[in-house]
Protein backbone atom coordinates (compact mmCIF):
# COMPACT_ATOMS: atom_id res chain seq x y z
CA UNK A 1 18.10 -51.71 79.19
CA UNK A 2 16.24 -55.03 80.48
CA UNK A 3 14.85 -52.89 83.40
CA UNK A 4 11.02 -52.08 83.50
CA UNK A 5 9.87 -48.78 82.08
CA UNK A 6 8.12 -47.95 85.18
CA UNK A 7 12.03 -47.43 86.42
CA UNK A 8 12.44 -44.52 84.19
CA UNK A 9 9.45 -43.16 83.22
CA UNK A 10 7.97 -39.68 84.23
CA UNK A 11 5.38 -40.49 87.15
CA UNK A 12 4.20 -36.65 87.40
CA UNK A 13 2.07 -36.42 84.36
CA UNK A 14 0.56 -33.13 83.23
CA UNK A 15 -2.57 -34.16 80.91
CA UNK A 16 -5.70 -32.12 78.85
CA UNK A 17 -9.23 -33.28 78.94
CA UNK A 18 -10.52 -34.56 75.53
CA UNK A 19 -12.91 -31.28 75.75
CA UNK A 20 -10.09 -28.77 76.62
CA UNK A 21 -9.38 -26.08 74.35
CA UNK A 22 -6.34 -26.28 72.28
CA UNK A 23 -5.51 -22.84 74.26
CA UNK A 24 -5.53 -24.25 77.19
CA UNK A 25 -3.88 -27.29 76.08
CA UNK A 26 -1.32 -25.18 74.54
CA UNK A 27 -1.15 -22.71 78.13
CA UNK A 28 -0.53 -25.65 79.98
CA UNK A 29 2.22 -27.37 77.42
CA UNK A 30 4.15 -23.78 77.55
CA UNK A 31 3.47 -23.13 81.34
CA UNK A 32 5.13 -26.69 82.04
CA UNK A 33 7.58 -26.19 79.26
CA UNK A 34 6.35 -29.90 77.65
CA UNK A 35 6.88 -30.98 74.02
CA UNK A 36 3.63 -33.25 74.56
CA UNK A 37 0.63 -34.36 76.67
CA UNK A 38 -1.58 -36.95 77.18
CA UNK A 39 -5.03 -36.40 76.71
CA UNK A 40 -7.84 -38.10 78.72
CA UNK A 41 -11.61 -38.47 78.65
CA UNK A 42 -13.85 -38.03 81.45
CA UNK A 43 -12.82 -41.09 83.31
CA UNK A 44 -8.56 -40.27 82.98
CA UNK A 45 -8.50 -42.91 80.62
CA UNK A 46 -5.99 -42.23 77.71
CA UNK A 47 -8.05 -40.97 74.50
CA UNK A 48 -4.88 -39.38 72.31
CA UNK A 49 -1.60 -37.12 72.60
CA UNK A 50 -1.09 -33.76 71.73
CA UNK A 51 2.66 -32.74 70.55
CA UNK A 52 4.25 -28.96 69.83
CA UNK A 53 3.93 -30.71 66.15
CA UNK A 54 0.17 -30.95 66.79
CA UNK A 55 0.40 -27.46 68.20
CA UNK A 56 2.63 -25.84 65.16
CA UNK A 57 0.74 -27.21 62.24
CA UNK A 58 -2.80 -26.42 64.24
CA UNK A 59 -1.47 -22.51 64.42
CA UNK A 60 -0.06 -22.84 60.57
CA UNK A 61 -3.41 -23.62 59.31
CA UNK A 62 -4.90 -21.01 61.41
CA UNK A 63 -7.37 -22.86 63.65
CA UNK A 64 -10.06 -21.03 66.24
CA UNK A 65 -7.80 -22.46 69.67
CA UNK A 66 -10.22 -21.06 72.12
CA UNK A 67 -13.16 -22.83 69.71
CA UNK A 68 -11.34 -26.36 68.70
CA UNK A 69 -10.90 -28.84 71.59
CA UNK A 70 -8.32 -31.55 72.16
CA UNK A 71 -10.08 -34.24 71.09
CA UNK A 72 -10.35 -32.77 67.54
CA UNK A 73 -6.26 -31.96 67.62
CA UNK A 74 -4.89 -34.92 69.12
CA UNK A 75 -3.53 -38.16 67.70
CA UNK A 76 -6.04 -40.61 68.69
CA UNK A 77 -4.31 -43.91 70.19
CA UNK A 78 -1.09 -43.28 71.06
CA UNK A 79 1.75 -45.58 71.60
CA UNK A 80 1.28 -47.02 75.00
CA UNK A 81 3.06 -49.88 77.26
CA UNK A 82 2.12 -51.38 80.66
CA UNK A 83 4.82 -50.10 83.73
CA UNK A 84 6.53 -53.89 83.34
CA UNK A 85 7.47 -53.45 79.84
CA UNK A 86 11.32 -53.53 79.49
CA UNK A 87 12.94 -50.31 78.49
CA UNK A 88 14.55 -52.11 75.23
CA UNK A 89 11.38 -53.10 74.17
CA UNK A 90 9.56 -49.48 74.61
CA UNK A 91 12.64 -48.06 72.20
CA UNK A 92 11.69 -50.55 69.83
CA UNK A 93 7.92 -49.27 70.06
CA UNK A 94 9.18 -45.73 69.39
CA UNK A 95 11.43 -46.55 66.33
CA UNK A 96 8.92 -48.80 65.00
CA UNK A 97 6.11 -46.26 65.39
CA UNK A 98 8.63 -42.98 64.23
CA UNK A 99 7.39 -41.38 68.16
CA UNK A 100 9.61 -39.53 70.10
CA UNK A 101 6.59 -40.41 73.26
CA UNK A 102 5.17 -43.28 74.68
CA UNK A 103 2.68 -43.46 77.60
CA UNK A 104 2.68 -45.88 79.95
CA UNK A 105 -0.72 -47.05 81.41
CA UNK A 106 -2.37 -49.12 83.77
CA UNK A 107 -5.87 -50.42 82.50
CA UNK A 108 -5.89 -47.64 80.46
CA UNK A 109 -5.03 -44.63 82.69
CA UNK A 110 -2.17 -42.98 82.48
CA UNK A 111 0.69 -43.99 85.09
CA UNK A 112 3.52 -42.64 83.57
CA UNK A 113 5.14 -41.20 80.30
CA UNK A 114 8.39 -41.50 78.71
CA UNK A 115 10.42 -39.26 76.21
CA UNK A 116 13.24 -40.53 73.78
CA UNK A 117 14.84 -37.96 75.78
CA UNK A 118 14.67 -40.52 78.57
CA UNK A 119 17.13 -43.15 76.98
CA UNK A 120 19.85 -40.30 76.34
């Protein structure tokens, strides 16, 4: 586990604009069949992450999805690590952090992603 992320993360990245609507954000999560996605502002720089969490306590309380965007829903400043990180240390960052996601970026944009899933 002393490889680099960058060896098993995702590189194809699905990811919602900051002023997406959370049914669209939602449409492209189910479409893709994704349990989270990144969400970036104008420039693809990371802004937040939306999970199915996100999506199931949004739905519970009975938010307007074609009215709220993703920048309203998502949790701002998620975990992230540069490609070089080593895998045992981005583990570390999910336990630490109780996140079952991390993305990986490259001055700020979003390279990569990886799921606890990954380390199974």
């Amino acid at each position: 586990m002393d490889k680099p992320i960058s060896e098993m993360m995702t590189k194809s990245v699905w990811t919602a604009l900051e002023n997406d609507a959370v049914e669209k954000v939602g449409e492209l999560m189910a479409r893709h069949h994704l349990s989270s996605v990144p969400v970036v502002d104008g420039k693809g720089a990371i802004f937040g992450i939306i999970s199915n969490a996100d999506l199931l306590h949004f739905r519970d309380a009975r938010g307007n999805p074609k009215a709220t965007r993703a920048w309203e829903l998502c949790t701002f400043r998620p975990v992230e690590a540069g490609p070089a990180t080593p895998a045992r240390q981005v583990a570390r960052m999910m336990a630490q952090h109780k996140v079952h996601h991390v993305v990986i970026t490259e001055e700020r944009k979003v390279i990569g992603f990886v799921s606890a899933l990954d380390f199974v």
